[in-house]
PDB file of N, CA and C in Angstrom:
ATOM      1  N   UNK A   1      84.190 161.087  52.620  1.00  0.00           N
ATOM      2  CA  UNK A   1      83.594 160.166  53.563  1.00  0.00           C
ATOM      3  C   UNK A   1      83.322 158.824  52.888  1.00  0.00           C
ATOM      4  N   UNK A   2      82.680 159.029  51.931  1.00  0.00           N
ATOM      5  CA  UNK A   2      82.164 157.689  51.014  1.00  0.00           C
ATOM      6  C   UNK A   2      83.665 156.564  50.533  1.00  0.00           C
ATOM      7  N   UNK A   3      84.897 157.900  50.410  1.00  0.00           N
ATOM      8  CA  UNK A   3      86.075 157.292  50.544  1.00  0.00           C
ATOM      9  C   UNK A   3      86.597 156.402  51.821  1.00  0.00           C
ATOM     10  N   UNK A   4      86.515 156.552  52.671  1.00  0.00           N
ATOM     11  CA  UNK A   4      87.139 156.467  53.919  1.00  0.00           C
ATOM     12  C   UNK A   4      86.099 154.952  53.879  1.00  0.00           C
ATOM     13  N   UNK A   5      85.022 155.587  53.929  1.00  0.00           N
ATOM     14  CA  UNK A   5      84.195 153.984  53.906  1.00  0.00           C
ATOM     15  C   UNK A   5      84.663 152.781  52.888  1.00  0.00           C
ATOM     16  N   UNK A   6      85.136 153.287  52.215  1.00  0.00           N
ATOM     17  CA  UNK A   6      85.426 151.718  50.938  1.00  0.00           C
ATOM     18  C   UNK A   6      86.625 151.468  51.194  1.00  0.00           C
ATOM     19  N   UNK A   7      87.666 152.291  51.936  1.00  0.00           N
ATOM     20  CA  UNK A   7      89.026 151.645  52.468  1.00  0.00           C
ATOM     21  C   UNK A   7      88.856 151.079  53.430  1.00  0.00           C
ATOM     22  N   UNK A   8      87.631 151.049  54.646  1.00  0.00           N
ATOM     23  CA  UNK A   8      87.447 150.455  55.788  1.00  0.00           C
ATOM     24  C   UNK A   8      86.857 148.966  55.060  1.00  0.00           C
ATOM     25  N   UNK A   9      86.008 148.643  53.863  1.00  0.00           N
ATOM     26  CA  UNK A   9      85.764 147.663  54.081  1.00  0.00           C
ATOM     27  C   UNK A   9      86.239 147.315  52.885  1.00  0.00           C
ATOM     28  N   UNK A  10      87.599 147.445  52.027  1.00  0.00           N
ATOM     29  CA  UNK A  10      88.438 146.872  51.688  1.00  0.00           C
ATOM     30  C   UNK A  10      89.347 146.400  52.886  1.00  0.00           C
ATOM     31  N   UNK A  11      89.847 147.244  53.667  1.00  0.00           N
ATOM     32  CA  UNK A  11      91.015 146.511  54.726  1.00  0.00           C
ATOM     33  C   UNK A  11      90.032 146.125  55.554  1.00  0.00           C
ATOM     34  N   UNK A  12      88.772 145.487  55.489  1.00  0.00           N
ATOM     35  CA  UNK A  12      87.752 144.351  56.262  1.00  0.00           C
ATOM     36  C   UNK A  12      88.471 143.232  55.886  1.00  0.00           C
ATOM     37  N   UNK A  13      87.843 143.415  54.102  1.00  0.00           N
ATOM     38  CA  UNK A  13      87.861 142.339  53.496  1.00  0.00           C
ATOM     39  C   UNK A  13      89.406 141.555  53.873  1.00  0.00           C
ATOM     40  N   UNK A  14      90.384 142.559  53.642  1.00  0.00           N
ATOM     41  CA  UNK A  14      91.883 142.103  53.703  1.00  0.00           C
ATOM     42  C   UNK A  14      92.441 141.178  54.762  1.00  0.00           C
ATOM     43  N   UNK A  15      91.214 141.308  56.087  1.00  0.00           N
ATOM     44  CA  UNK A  15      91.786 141.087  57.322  1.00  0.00           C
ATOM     45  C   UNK A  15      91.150 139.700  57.502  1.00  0.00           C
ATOM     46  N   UNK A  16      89.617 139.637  56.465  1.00  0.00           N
ATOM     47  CA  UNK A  16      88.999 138.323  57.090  1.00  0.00           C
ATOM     48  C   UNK A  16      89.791 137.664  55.625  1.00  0.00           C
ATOM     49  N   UNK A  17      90.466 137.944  54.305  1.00  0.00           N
ATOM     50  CA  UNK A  17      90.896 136.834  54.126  1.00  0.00           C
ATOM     51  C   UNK A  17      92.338 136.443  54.982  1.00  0.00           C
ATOM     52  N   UNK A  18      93.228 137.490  55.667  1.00  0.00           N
ATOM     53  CA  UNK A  18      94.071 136.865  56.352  1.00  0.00           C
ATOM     54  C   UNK A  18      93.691 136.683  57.279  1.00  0.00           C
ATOM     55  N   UNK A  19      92.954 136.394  57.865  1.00  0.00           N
ATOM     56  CA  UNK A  19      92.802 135.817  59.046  1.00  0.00           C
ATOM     57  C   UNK A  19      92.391 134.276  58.750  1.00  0.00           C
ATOM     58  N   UNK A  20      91.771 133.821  57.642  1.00  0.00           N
ATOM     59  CA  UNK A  20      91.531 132.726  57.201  1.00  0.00           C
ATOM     60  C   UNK A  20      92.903 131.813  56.513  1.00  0.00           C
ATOM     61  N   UNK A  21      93.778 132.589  56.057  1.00  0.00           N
ATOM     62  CA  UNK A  21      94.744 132.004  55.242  1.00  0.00           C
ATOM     63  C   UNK A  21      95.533 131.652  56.462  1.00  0.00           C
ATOM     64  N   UNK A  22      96.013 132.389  57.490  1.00  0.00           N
ATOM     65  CA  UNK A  22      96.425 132.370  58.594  1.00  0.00           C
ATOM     66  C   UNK A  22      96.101 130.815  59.340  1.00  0.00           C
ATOM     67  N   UNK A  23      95.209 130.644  59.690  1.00  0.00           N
ATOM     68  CA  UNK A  23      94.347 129.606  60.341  1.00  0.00           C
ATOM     69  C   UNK A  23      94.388 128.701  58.703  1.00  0.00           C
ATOM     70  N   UNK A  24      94.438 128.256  58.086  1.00  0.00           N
ATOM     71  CA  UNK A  24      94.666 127.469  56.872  1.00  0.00           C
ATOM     72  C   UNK A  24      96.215 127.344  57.038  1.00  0.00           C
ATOM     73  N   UNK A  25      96.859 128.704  56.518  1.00  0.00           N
ATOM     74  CA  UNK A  25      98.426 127.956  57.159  1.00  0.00           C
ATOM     75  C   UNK A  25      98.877 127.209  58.085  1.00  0.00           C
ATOM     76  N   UNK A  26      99.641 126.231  58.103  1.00  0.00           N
ATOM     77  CA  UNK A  26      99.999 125.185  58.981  1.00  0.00           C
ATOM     78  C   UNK A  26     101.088 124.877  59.269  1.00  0.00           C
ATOM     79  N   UNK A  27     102.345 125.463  60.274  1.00  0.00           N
ATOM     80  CA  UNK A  27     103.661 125.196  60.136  1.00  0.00           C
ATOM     81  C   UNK A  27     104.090 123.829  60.622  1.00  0.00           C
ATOM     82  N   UNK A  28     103.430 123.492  61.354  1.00  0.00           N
ATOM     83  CA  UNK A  28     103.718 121.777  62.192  1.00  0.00           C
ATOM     84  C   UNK A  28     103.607 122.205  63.339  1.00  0.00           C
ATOM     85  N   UNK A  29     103.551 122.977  63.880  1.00  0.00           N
ATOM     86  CA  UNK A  29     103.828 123.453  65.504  1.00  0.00           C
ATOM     87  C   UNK A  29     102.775 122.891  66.350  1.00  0.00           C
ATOM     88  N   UNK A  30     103.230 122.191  67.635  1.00  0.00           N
ATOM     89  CA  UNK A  30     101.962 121.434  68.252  1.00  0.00           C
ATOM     90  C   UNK A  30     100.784 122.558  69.064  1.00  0.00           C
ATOM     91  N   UNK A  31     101.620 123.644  69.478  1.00  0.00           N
ATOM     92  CA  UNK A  31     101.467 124.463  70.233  1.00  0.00           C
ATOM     93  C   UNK A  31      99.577 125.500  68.921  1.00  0.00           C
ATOM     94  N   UNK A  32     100.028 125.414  67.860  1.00  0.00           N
ATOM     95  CA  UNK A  32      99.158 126.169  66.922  1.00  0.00           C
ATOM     96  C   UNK A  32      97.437 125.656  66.738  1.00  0.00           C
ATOM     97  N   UNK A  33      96.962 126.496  66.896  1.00  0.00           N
ATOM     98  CA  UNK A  33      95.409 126.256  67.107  1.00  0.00           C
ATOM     99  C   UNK A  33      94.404 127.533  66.570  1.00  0.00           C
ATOM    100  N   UNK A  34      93.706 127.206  66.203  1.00  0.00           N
ATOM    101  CA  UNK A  34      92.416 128.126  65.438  1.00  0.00           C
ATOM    102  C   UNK A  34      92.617 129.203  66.558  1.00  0.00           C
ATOM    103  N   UNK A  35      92.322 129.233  67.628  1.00  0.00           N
ATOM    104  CA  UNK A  35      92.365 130.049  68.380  1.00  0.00           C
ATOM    105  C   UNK A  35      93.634 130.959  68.707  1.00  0.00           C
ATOM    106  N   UNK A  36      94.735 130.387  68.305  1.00  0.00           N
ATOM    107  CA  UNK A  36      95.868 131.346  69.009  1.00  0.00           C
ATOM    108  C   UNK A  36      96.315 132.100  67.415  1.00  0.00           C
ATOM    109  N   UNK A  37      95.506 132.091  66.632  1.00  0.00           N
ATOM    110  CA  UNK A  37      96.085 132.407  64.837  1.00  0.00           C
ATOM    111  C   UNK A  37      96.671 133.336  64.916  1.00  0.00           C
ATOM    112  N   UNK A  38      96.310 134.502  66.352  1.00  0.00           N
ATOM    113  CA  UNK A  38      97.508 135.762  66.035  1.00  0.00           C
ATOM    114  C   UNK A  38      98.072 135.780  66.455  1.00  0.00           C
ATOM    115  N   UNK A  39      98.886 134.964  67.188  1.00  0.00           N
ATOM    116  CA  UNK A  39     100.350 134.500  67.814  1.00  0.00           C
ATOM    117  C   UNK A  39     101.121 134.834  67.075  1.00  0.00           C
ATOM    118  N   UNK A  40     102.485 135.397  67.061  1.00  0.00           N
ATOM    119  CA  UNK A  40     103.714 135.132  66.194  1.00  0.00           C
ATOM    120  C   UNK A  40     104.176 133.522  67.076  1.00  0.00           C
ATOM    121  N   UNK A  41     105.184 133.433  66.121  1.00  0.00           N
ATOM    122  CA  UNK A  41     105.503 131.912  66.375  1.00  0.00           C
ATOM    123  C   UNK A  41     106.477 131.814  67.887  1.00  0.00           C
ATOM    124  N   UNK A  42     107.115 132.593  68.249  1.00  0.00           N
ATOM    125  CA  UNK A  42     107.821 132.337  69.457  1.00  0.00           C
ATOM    126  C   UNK A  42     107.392 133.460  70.254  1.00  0.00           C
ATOM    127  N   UNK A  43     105.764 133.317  70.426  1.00  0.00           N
ATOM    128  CA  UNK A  43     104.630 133.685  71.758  1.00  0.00           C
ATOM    129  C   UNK A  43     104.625 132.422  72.356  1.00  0.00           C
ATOM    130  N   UNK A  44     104.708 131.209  71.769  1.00  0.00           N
ATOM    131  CA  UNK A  44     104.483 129.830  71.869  1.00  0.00           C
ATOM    132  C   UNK A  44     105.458 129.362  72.825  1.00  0.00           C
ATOM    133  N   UNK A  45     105.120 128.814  74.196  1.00  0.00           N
ATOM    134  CA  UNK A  45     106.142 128.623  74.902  1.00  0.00           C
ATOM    135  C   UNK A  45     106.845 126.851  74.447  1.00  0.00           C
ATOM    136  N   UNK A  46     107.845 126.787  74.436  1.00  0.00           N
ATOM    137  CA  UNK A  46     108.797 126.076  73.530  1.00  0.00           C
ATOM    138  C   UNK A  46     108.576 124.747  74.641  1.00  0.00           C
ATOM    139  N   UNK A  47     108.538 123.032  74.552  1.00  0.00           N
ATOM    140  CA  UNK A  47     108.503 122.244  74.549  1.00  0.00           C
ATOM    141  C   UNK A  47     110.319 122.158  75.535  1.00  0.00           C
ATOM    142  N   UNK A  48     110.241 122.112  76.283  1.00  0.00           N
ATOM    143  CA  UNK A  48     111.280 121.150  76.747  1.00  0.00           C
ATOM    144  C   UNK A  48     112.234 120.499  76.476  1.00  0.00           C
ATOM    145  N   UNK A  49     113.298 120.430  75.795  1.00  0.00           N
ATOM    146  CA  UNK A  49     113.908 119.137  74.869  1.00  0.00           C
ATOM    147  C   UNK A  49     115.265 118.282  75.572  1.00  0.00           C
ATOM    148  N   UNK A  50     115.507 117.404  75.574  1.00  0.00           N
ATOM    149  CA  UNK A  50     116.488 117.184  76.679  1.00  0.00           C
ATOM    150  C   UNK A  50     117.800 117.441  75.520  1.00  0.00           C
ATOM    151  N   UNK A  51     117.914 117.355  74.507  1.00  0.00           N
ATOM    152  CA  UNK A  51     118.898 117.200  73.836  1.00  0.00           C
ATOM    153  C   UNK A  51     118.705 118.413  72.712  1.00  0.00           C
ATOM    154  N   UNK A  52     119.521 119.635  72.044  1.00  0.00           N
ATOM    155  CA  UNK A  52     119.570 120.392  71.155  1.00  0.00           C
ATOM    156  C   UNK A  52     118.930 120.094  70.299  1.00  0.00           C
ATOM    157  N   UNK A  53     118.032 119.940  69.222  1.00  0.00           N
ATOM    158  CA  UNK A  53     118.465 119.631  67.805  1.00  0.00           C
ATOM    159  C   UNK A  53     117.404 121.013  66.863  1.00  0.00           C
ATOM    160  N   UNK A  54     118.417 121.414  66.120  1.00  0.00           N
ATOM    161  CA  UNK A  54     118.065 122.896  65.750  1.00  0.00           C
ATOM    162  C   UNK A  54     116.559 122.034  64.650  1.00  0.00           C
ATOM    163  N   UNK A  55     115.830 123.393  64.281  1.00  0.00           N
ATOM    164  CA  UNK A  55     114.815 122.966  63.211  1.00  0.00           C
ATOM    165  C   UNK A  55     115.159 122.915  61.860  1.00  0.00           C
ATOM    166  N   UNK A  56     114.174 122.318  61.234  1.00  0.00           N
ATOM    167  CA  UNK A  56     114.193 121.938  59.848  1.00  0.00           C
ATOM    168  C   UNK A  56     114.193 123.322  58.913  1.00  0.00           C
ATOM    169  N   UNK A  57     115.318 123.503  57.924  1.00  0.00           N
ATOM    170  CA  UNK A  57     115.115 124.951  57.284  1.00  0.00           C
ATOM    171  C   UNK A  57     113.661 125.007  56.470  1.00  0.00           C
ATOM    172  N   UNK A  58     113.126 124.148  56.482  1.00  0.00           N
ATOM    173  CA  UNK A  58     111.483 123.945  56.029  1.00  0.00           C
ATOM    174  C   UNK A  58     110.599 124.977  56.747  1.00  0.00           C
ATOM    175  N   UNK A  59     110.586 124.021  58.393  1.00  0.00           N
ATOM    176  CA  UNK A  59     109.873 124.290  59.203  1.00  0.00           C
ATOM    177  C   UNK A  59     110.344 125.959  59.625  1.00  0.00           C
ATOM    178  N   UNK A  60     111.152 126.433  59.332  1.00  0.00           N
ATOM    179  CA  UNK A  60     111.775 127.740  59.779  1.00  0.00           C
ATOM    180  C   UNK A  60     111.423 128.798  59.201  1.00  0.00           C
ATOM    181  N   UNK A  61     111.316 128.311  57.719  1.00  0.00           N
ATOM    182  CA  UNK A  61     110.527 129.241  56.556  1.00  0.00           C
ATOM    183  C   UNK A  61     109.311 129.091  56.798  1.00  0.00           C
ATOM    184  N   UNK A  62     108.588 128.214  57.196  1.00  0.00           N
ATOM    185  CA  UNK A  62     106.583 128.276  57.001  1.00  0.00           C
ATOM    186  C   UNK A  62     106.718 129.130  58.598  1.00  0.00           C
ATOM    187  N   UNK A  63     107.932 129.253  59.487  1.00  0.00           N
ATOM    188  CA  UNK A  63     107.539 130.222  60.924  1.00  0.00           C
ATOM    189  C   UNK A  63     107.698 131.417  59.958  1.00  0.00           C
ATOM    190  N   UNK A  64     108.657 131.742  59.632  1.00  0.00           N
ATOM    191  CA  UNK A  64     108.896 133.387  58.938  1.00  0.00           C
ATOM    192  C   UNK A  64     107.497 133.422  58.375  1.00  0.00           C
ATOM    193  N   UNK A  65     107.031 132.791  57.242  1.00  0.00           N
ATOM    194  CA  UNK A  65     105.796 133.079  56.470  1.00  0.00           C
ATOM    195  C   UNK A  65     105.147 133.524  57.090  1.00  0.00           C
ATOM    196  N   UNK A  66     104.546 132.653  58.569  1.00  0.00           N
ATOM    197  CA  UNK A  66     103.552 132.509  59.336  1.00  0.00           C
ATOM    198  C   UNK A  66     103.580 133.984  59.747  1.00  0.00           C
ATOM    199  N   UNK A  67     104.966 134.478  60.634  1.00  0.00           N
ATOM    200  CA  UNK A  67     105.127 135.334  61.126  1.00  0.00           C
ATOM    201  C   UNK A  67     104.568 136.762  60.589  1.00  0.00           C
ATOM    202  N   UNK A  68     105.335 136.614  59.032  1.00  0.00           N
ATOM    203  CA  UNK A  68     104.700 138.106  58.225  1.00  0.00           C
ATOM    204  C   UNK A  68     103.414 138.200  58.175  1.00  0.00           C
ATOM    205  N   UNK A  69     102.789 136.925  57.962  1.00  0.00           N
ATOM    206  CA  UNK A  69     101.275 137.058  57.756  1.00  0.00           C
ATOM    207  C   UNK A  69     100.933 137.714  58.925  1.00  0.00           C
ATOM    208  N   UNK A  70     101.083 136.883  60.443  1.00  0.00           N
ATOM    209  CA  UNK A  70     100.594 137.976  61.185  1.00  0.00           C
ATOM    210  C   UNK A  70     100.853 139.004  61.625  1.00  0.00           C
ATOM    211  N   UNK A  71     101.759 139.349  61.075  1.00  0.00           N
ATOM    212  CA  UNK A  71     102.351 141.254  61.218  1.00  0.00           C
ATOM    213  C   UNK A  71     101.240 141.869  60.242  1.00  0.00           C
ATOM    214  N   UNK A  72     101.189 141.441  59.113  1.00  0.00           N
ATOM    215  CA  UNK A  72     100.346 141.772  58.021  1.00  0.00           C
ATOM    216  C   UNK A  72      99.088 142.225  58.686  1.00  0.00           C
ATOM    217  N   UNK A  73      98.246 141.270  59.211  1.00  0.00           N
ATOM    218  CA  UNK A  73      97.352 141.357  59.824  1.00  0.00           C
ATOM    219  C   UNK A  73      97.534 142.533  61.380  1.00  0.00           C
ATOM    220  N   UNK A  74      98.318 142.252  62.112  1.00  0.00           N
ATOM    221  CA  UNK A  74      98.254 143.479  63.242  1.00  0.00           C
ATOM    222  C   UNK A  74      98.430 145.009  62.418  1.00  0.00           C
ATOM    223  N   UNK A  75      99.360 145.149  61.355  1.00  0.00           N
ATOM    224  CA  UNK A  75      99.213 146.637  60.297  1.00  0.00           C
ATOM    225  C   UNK A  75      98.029 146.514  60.036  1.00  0.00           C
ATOM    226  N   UNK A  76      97.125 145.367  59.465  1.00  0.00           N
ATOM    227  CA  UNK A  76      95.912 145.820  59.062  1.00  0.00           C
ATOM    228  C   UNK A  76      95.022 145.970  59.816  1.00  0.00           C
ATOM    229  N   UNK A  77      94.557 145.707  60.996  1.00  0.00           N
ATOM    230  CA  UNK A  77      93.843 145.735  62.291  1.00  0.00           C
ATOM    231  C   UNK A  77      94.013 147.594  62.662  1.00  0.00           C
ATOM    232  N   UNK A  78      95.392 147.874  62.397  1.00  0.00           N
ATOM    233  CA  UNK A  78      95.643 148.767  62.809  1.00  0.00           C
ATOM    234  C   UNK A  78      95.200 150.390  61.777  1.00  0.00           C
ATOM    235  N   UNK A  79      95.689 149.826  60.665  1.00  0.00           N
ATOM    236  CA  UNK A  79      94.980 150.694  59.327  1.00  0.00           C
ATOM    237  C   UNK A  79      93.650 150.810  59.760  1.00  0.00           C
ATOM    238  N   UNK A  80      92.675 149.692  60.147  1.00  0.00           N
ATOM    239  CA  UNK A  80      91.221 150.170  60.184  1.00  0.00           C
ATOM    240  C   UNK A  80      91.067 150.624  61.315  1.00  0.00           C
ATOM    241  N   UNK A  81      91.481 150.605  62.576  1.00  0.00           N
ATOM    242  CA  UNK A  81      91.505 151.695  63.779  1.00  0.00           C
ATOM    243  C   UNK A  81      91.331 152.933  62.961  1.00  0.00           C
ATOM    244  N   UNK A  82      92.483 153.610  62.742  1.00  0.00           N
ATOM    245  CA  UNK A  82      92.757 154.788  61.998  1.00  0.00           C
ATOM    246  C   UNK A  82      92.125 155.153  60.787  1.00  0.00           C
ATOM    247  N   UNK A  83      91.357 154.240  60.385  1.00  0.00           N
ATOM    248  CA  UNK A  83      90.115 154.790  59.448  1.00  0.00           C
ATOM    249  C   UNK A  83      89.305 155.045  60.289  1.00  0.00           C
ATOM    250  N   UNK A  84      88.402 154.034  61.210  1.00  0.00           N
ATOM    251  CA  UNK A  84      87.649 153.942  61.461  1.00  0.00           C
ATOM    252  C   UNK A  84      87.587 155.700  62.501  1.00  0.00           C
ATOM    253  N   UNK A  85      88.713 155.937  62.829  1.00  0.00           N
ATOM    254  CA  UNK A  85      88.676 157.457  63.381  1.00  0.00           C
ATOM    255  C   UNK A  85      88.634 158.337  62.788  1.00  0.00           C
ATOM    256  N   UNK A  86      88.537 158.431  61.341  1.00  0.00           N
ATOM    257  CA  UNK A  86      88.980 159.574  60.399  1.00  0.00           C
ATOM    258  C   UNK A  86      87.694 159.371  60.311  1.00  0.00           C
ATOM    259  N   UNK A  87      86.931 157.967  59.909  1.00  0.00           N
ATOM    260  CA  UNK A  87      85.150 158.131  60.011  1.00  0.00           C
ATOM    261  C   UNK A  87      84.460 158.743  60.845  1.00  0.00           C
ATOM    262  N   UNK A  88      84.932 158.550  62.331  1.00  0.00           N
ATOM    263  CA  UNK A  88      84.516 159.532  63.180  1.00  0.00           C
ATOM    264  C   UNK A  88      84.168 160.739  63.306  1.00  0.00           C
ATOM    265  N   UNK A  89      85.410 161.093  63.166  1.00  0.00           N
ATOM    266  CA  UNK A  89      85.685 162.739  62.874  1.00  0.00           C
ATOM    267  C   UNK A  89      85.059 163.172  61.487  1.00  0.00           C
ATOM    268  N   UNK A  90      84.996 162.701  60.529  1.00  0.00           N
ATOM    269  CA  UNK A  90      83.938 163.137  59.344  1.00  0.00           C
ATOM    270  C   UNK A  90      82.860 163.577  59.711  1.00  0.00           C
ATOM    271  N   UNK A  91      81.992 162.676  60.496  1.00  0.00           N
ATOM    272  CA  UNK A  91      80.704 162.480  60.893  1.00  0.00           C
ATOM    273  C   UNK A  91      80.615 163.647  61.853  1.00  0.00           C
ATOM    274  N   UNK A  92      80.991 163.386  63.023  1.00  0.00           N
ATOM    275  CA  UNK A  92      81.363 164.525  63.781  1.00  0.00           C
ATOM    276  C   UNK A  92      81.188 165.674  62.958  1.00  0.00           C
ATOM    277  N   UNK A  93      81.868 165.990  62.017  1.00  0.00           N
ATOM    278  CA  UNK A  93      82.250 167.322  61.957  1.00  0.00           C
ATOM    279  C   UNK A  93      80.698 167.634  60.440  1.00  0.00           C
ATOM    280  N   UNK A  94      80.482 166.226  60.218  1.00  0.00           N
ATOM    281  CA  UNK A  94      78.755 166.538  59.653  1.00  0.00           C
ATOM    282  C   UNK A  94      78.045 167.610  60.528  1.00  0.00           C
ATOM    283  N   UNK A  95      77.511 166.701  61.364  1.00  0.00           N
ATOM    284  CA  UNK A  95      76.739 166.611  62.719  1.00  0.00           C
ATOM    285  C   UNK A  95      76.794 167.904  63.548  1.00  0.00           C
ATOM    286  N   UNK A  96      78.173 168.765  63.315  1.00  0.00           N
ATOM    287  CA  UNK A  96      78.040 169.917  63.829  1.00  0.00           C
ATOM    288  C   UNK A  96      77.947 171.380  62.828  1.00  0.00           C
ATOM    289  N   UNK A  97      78.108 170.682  61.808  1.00  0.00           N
ATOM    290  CA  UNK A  97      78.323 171.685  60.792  1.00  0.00           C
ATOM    291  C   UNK A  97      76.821 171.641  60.503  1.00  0.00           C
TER     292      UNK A  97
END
């Protein structure tokens, strides 16, 4: 149990520093805001353009980055669900025992 607890608030810790690095990362995108940080990058509905012109292989790499980070973060959101139930059931099974 005492286990289960120090992986829940290690993958805390994990989630509030990505969630900060996240929101610190900055790809250029006009569409990107403190608030939408767990967006992947093409949730973002795309600007209009009258004429093609593909993106910068710059700007393409800080989307990929962006992107893993927040995959990173939905696995880790998701890791502490699934602790946080194995805590459950510990307790639980205290509580009746």
């Amino acid at each position: 149990m005492i286990g289960t607890i120090l992986l829940i608030i290690f993958f805390l810790i994990c989630w509030w520093y990505l969630v900060e690095y996240i929101k610190y990362f900055k790809t250029g995108d006009p569409n990107e805001t403190d608030m939408n940080y767990w967006k992947f990058s093409y949730d973002f509905k795309p600007n209009k353009k009258e004429d093609f012109s593909p993106d910068t292989p710059n700007f393409l790499k800080k989307r990929r980055l962006r992107n893993r980070l927040v995959f990173l973060l939905y696995i880790d959101i998701l890791v502490i669900f699934f602790l946080a139930n194995i805590l459950a059931a510990q307790i639980l099974e205290k509580v009746i025992n």
